[in-house]
Protein backbone atom coordinates (compact mmCIF):
# COMPACT_ATOMS: atom_id res chain seq x y z
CA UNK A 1 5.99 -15.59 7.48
CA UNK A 2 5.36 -15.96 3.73
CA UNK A 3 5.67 -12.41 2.18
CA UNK A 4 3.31 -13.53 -0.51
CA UNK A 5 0.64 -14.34 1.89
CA UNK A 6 1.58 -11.08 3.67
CA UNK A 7 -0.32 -9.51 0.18
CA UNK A 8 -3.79 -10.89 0.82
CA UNK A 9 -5.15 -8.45 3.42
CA UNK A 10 -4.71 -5.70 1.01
CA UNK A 11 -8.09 -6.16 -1.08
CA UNK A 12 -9.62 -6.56 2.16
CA UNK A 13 -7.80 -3.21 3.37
CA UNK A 14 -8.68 -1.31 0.40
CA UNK A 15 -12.80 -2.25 1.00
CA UNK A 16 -12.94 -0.51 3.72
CA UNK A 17 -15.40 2.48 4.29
CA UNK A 18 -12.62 4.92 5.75
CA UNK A 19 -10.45 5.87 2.56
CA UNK A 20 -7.72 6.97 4.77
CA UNK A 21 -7.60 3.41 6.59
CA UNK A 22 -8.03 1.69 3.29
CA UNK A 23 -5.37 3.46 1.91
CA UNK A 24 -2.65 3.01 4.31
CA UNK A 25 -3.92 -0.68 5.64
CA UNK A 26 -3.02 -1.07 1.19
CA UNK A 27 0.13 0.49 0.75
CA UNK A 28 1.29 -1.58 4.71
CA UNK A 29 0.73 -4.73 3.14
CA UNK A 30 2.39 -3.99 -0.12
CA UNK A 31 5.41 -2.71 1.46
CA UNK A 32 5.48 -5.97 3.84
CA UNK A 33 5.52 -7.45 0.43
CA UNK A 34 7.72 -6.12 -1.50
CA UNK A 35 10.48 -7.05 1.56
CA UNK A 36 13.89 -5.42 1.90
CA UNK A 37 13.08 -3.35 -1.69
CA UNK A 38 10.44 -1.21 -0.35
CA UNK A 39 11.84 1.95 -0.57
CA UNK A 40 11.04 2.06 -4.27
CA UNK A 41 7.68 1.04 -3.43
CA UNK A 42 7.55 4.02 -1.20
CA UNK A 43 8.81 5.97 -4.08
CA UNK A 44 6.56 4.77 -6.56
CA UNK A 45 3.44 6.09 -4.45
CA UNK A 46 5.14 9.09 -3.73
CA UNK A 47 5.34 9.56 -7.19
CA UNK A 48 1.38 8.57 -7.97
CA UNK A 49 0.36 10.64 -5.28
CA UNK A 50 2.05 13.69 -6.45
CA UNK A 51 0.34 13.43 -10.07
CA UNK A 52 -2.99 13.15 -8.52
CA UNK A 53 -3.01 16.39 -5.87
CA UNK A 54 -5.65 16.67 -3.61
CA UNK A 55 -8.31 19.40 -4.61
């Protein structure tokens, strides 16, 4: 499978009416995407989602 094409479900994922869903349907096909290098993917949303705490 194409890991380009493996991208498009992601705009789809993050329209979604549960955040939660949207959010992790997102960062699924982005890691899928990014291949064999997504443990810096995975760091790089650690990262965001440590700026922005939940309140």
């Amino acid at each position: 499978m194409s890991r380009p094409h493996m991208a498009v479900p992601a705009p789809f994922g993050a329209a979604g009416s549960d955040p939660l869903r949207a959010a992790l349907d997102s960062a699924f096909a982005a890691v899928v995407t990014y291949g064999e290098d997504y443990p810096a993917l995975l760091r790089e949303i650690r990262s965001a989602c440590q700026e922005y705490p939940r309140t």
